[in-house]
PDB file of N, CA and C in Angstrom:
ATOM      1  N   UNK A   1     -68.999  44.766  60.451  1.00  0.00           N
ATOM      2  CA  UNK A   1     -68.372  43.779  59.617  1.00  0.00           C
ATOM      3  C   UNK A   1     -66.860  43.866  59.816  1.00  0.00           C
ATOM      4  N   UNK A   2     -66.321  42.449  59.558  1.00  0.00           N
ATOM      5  CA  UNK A   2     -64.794  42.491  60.177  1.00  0.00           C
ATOM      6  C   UNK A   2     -63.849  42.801  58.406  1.00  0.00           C
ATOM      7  N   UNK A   3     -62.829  42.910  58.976  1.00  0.00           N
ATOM      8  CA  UNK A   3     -62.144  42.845  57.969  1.00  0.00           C
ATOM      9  C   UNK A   3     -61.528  41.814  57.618  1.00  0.00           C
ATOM     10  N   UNK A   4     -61.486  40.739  56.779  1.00  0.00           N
ATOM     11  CA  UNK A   4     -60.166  39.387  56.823  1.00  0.00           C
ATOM     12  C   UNK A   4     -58.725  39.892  56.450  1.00  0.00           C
ATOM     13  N   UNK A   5     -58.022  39.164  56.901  1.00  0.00           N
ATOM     14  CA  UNK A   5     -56.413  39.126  56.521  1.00  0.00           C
ATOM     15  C   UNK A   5     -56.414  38.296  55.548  1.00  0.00           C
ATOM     16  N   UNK A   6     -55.946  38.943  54.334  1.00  0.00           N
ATOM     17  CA  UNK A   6     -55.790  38.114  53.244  1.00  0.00           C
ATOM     18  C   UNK A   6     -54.631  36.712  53.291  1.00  0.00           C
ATOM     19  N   UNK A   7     -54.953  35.714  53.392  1.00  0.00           N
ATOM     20  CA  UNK A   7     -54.397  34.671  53.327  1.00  0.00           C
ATOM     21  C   UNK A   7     -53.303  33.933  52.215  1.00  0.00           C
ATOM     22  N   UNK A   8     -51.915  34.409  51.955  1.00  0.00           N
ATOM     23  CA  UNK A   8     -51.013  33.506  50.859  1.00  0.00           C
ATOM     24  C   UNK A   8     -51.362  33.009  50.291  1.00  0.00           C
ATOM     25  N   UNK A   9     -51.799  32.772  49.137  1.00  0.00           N
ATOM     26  CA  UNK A   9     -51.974  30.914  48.548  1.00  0.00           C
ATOM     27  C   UNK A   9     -51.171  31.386  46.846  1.00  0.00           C
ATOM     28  N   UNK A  10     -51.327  29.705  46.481  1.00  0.00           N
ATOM     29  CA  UNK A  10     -50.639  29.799  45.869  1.00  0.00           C
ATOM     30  C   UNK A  10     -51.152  28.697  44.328  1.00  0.00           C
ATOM     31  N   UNK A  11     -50.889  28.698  43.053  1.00  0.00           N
ATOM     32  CA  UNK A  11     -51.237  28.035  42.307  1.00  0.00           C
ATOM     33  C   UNK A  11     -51.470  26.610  42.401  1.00  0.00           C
ATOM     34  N   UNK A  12     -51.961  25.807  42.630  1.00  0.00           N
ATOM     35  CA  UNK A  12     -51.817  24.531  42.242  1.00  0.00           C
ATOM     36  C   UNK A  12     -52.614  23.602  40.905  1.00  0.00           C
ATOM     37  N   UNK A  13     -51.250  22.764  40.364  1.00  0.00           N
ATOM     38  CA  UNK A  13     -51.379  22.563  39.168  1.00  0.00           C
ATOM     39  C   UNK A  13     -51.534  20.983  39.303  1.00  0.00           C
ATOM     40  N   UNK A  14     -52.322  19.830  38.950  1.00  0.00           N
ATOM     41  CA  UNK A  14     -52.210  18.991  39.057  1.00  0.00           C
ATOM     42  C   UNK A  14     -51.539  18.230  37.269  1.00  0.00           C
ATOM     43  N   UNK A  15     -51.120  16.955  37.945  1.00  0.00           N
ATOM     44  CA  UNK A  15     -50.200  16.415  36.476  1.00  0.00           C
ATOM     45  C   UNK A  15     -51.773  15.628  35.648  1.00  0.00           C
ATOM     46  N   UNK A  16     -50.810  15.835  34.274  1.00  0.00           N
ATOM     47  CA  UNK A  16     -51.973  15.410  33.331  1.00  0.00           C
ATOM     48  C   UNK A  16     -51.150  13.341  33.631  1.00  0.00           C
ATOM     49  N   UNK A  17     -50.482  13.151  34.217  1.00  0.00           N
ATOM     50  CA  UNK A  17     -50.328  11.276  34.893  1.00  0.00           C
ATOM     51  C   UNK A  17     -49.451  11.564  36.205  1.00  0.00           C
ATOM     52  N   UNK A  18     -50.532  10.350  36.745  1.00  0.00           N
ATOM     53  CA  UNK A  18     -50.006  10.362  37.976  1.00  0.00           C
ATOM     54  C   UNK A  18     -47.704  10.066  38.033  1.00  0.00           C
ATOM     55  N   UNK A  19     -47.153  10.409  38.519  1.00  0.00           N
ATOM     56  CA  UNK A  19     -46.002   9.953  38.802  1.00  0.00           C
ATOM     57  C   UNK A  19     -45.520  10.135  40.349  1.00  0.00           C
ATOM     58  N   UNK A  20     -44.110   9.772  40.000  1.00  0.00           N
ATOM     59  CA  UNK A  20     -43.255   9.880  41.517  1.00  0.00           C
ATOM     60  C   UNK A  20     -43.247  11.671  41.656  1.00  0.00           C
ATOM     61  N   UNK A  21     -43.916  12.286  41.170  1.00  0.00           N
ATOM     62  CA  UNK A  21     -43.497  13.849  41.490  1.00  0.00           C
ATOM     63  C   UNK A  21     -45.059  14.471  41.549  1.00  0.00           C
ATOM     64  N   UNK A  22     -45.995  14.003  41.229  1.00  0.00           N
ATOM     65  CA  UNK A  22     -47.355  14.391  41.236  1.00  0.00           C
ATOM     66  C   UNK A  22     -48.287  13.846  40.884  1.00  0.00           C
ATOM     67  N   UNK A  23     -49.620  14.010  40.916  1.00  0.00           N
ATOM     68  CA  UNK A  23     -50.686  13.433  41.042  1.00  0.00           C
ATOM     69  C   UNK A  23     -51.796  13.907  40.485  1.00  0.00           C
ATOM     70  N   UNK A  24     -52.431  13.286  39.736  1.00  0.00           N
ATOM     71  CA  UNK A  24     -53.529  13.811  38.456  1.00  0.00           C
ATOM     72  C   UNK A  24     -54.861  14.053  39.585  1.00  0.00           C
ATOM     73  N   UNK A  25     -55.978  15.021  39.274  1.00  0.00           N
ATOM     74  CA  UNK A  25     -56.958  15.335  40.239  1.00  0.00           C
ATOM     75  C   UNK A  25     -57.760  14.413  40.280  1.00  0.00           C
ATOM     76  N   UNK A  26     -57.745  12.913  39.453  1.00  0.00           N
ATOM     77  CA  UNK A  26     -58.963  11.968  40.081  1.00  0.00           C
ATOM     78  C   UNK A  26     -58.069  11.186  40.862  1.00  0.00           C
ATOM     79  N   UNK A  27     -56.634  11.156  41.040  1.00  0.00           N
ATOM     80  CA  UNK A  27     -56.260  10.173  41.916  1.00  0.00           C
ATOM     81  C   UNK A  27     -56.490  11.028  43.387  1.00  0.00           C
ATOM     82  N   UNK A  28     -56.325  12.702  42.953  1.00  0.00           N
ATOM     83  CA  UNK A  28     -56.341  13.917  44.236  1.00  0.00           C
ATOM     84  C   UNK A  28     -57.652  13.594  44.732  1.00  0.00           C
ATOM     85  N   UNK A  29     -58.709  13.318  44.247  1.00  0.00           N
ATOM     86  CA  UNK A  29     -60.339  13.170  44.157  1.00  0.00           C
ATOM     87  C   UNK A  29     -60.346  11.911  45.289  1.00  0.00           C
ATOM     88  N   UNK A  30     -60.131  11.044  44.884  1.00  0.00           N
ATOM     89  CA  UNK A  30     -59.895   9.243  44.980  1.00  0.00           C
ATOM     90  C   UNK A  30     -59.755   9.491  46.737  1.00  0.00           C
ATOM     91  N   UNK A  31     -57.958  10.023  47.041  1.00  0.00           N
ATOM     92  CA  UNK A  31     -57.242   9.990  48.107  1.00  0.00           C
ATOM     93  C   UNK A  31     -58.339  10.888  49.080  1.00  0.00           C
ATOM     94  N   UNK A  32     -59.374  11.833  48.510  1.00  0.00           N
ATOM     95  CA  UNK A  32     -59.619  13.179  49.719  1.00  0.00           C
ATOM     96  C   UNK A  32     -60.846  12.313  49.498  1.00  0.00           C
ATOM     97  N   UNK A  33     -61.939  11.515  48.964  1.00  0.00           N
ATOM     98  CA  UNK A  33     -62.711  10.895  49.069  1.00  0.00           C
ATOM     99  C   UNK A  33     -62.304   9.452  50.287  1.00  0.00           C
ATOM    100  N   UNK A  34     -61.499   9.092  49.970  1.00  0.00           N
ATOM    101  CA  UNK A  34     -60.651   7.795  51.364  1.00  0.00           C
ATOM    102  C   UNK A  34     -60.592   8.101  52.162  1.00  0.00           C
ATOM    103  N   UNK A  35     -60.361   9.211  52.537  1.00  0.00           N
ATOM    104  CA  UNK A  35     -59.788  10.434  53.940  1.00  0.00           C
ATOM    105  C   UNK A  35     -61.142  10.956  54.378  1.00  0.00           C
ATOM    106  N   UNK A  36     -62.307  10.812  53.629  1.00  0.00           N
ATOM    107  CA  UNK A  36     -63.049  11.811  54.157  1.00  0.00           C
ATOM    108  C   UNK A  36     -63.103  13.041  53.994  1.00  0.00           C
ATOM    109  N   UNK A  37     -61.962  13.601  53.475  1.00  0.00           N
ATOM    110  CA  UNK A  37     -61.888  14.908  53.732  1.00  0.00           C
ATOM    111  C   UNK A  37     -62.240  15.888  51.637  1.00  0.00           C
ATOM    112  N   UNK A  38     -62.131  16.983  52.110  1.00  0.00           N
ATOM    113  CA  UNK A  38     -62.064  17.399  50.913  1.00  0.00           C
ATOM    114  C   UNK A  38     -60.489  17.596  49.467  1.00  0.00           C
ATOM    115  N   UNK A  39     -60.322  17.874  48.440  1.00  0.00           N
ATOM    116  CA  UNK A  39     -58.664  17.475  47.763  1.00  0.00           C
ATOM    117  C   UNK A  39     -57.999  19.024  48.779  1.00  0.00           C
ATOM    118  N   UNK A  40     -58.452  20.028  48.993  1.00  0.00           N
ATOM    119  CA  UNK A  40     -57.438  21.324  49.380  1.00  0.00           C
ATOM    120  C   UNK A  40     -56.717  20.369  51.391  1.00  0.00           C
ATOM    121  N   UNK A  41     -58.077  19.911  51.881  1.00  0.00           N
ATOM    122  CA  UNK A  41     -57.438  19.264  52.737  1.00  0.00           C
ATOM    123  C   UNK A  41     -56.465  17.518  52.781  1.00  0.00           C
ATOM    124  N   UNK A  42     -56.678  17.114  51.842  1.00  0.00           N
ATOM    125  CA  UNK A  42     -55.844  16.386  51.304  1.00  0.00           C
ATOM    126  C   UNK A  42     -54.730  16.481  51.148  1.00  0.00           C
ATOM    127  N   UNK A  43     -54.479  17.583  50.583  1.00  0.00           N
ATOM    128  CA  UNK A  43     -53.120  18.250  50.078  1.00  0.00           C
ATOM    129  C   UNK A  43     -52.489  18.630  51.034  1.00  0.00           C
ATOM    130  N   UNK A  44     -52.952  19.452  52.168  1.00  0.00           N
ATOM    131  CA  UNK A  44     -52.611  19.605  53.426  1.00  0.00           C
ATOM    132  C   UNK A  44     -51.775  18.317  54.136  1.00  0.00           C
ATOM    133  N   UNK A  45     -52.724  17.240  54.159  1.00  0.00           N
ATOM    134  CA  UNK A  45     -52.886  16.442  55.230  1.00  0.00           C
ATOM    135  C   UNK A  45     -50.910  15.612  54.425  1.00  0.00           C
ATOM    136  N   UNK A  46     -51.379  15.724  53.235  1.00  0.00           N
ATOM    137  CA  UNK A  46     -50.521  14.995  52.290  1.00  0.00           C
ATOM    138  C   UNK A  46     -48.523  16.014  52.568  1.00  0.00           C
ATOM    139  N   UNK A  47     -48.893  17.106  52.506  1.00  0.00           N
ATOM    140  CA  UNK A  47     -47.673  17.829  52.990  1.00  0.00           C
ATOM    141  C   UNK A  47     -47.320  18.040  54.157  1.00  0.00           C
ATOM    142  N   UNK A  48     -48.296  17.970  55.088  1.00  0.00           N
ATOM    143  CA  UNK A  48     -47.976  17.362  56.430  1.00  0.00           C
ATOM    144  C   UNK A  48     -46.790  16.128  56.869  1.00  0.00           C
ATOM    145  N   UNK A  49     -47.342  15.374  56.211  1.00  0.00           N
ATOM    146  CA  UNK A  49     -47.244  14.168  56.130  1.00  0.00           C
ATOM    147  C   UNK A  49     -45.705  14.191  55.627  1.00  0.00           C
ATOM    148  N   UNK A  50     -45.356  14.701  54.527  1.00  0.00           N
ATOM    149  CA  UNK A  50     -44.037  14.829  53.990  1.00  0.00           C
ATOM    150  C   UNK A  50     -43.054  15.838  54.675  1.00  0.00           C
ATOM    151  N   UNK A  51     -43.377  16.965  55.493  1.00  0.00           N
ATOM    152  CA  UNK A  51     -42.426  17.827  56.061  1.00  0.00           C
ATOM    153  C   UNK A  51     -42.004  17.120  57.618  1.00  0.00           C
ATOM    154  N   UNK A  52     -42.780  16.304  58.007  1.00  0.00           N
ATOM    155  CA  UNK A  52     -42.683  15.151  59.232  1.00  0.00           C
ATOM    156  C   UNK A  52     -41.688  14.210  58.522  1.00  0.00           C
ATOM    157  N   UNK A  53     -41.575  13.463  57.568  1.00  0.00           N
ATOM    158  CA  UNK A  53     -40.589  12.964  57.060  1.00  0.00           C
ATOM    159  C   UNK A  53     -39.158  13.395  56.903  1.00  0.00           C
ATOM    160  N   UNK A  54     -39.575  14.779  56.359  1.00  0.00           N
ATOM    161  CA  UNK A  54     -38.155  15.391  55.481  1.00  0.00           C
ATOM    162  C   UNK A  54     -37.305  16.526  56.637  1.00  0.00           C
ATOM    163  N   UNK A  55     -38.328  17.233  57.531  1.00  0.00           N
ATOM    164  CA  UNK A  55     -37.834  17.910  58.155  1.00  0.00           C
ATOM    165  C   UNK A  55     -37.286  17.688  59.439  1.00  0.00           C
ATOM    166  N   UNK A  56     -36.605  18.378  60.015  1.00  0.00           N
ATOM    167  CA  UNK A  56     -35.731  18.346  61.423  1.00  0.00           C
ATOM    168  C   UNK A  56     -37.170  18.362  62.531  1.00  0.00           C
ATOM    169  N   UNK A  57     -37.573  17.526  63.169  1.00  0.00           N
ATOM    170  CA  UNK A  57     -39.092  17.600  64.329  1.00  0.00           C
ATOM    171  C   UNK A  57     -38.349  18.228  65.645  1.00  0.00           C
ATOM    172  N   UNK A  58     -37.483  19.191  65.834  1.00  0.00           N
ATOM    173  CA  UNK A  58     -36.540  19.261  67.077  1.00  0.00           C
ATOM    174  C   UNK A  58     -35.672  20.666  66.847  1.00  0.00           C
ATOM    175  N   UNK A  59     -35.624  21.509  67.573  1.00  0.00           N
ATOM    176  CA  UNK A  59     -34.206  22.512  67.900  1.00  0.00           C
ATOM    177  C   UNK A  59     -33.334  21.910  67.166  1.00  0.00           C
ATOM    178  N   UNK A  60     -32.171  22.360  66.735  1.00  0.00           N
ATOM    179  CA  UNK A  60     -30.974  22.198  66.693  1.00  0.00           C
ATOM    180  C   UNK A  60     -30.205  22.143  68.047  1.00  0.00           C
ATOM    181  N   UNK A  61     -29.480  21.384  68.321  1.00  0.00           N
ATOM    182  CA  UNK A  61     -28.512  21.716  69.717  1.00  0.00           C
ATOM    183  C   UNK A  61     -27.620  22.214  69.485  1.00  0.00           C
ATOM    184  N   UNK A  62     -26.683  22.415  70.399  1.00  0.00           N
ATOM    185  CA  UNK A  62     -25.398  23.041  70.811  1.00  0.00           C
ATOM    186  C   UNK A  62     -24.131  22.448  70.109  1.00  0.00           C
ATOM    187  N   UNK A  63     -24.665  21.204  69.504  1.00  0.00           N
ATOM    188  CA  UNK A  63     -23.395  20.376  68.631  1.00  0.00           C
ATOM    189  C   UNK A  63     -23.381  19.577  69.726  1.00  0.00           C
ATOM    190  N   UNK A  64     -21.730  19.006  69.401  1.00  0.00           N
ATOM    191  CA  UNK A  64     -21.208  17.965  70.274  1.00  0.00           C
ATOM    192  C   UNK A  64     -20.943  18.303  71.719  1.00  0.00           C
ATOM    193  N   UNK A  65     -20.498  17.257  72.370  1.00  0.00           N
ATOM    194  CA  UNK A  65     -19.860  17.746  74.235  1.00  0.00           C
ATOM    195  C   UNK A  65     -18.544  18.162  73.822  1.00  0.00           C
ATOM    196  N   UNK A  66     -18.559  18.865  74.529  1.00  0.00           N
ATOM    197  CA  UNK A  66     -17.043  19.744  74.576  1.00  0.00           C
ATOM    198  C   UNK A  66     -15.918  18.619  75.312  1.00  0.00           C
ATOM    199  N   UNK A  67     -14.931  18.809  75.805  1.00  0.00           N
ATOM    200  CA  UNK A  67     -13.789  18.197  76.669  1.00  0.00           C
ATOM    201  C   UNK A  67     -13.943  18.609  78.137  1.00  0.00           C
ATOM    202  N   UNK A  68     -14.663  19.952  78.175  1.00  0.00           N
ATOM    203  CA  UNK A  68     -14.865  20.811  79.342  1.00  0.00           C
ATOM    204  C   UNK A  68     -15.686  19.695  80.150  1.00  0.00           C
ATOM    205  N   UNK A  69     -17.017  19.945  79.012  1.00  0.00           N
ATOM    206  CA  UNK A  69     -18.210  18.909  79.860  1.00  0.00           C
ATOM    207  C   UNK A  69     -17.858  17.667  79.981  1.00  0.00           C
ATOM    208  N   UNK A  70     -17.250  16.989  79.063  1.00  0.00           N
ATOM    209  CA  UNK A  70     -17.123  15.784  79.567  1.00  0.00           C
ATOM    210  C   UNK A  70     -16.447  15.743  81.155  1.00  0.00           C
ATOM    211  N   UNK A  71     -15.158  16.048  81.205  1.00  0.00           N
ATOM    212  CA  UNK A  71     -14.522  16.288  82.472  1.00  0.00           C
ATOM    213  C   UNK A  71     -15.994  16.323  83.867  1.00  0.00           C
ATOM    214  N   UNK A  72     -16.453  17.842  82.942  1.00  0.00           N
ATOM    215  CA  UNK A  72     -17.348  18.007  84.407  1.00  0.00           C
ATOM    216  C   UNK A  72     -18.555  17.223  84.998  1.00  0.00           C
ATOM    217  N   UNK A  73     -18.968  16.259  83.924  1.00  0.00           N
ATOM    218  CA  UNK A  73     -19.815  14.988  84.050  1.00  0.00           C
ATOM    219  C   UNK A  73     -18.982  14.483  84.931  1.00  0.00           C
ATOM    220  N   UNK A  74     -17.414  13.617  84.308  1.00  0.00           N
ATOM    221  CA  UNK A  74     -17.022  12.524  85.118  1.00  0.00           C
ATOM    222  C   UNK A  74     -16.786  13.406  86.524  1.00  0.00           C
ATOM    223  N   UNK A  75     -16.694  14.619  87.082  1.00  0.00           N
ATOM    224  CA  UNK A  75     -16.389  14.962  88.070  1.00  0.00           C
ATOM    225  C   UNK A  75     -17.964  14.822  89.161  1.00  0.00           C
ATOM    226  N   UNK A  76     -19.032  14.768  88.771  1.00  0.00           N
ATOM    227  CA  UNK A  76     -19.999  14.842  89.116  1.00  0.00           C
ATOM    228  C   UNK A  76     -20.436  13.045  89.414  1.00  0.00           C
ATOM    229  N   UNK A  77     -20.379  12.402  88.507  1.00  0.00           N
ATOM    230  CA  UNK A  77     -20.663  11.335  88.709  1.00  0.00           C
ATOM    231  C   UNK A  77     -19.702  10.135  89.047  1.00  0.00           C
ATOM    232  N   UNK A  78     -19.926   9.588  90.503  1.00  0.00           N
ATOM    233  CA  UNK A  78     -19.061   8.767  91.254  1.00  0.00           C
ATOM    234  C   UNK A  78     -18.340   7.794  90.381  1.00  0.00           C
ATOM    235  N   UNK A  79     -17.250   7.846  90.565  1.00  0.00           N
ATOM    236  CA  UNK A  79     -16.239   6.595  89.426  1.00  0.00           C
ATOM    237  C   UNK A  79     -15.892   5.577  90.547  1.00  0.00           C
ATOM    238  N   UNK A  80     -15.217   4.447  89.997  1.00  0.00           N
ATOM    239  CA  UNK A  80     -15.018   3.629  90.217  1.00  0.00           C
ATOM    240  C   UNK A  80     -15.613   2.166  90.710  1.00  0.00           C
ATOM    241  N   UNK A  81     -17.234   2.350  90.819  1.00  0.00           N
ATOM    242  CA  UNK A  81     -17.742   1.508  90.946  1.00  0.00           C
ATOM    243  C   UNK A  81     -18.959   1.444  89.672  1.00  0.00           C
ATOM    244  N   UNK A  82     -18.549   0.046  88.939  1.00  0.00           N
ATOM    245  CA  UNK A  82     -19.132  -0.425  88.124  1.00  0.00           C
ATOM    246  C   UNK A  82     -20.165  -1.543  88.023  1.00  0.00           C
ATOM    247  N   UNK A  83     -21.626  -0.935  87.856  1.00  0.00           N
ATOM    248  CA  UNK A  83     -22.894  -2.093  88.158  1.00  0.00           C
ATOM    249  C   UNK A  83     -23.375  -2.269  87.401  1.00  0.00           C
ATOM    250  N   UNK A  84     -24.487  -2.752  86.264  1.00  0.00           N
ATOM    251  CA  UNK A  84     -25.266  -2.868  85.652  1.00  0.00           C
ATOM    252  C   UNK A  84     -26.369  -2.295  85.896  1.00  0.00           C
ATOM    253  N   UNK A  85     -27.263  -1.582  85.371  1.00  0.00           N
ATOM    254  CA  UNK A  85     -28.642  -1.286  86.041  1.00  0.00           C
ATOM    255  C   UNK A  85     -29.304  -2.957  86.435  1.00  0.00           C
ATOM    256  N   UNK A  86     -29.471  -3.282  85.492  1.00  0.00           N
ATOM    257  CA  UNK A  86     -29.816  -4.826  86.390  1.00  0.00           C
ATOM    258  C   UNK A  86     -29.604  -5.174  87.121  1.00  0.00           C
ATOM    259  N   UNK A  87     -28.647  -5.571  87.350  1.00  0.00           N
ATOM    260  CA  UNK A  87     -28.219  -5.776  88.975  1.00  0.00           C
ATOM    261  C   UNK A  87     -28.364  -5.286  89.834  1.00  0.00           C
ATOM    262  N   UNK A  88     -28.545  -3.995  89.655  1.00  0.00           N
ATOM    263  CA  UNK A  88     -29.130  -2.705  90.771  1.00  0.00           C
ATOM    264  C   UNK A  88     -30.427  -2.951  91.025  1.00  0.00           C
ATOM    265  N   UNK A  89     -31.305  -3.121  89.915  1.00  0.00           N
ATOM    266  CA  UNK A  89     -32.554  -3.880  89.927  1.00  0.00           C
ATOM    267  C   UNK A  89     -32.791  -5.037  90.906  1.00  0.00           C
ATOM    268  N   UNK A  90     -32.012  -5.818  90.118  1.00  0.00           N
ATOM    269  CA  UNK A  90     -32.147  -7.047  91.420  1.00  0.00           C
ATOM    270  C   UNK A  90     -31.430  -7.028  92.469  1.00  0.00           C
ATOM    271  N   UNK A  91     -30.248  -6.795  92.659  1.00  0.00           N
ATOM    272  CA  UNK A  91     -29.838  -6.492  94.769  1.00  0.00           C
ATOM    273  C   UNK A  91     -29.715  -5.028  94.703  1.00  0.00           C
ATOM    274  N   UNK A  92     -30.568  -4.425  95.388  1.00  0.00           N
ATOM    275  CA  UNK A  92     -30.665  -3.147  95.344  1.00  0.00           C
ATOM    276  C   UNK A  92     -29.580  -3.021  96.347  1.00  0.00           C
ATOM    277  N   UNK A  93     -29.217  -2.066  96.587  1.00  0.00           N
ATOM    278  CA  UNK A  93     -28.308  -1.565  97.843  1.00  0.00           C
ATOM    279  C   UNK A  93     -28.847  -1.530  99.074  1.00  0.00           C
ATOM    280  N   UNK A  94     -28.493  -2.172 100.206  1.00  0.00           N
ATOM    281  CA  UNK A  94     -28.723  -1.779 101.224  1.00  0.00           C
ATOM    282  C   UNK A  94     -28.576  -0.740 101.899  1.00  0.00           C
ATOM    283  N   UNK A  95     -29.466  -0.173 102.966  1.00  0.00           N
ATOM    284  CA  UNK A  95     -29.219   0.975 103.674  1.00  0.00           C
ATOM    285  C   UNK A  95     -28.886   0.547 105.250  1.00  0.00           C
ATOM    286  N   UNK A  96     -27.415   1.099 105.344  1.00  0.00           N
ATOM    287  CA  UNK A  96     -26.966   0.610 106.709  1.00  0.00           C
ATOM    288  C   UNK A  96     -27.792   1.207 108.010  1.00  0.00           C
TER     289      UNK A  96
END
């Protein structure tokens, strides 16, 4: 026989009326009955749902471009001739 790792959890209290901050257990009932699913996966599916909203979906970066990089972009990429990608699209460049 294995042993389990006891798993976190935590109280949940549902509101005696539904509002903008919570949700009474027949509307919890209602929503995990629509879904198919059961109310503990509901709740899941439901805070899912809100940390995709509220949270950052991405790394943080490095901040802004420096002055350095900019420079070393424009040094990298040919200046002085100005095209549209469209136009590149339509008369492509010839190869001599």
């Amino acid at each position: 026989m294995t042993a389990k790792t006891a798993t976190p959890q935590i109280a949940f209290r549902y509101r005696a009326v539904d509002s903008s901050s919570g949700v009474t257990r027949t509307t919890a009932r209602r929503l995990a009955a629509e879904l198919g699913v059961d109310e503990t996966q509901a709740i899941h599916i439901a805070l899912r749902g809100l940390a995709v909203k509220v949270l950052p979906q991405y790394e943080p970066d490095d901040g802004p471009v420096t002055a350095a990089q900019i420079r070393r972009i424009e040094k990298l990429v040919p200046q002085g001739t100005k095209r549209s990608i469209r136009s590149s699209l339509i008369n492509p460049p010839t190869k001599a």
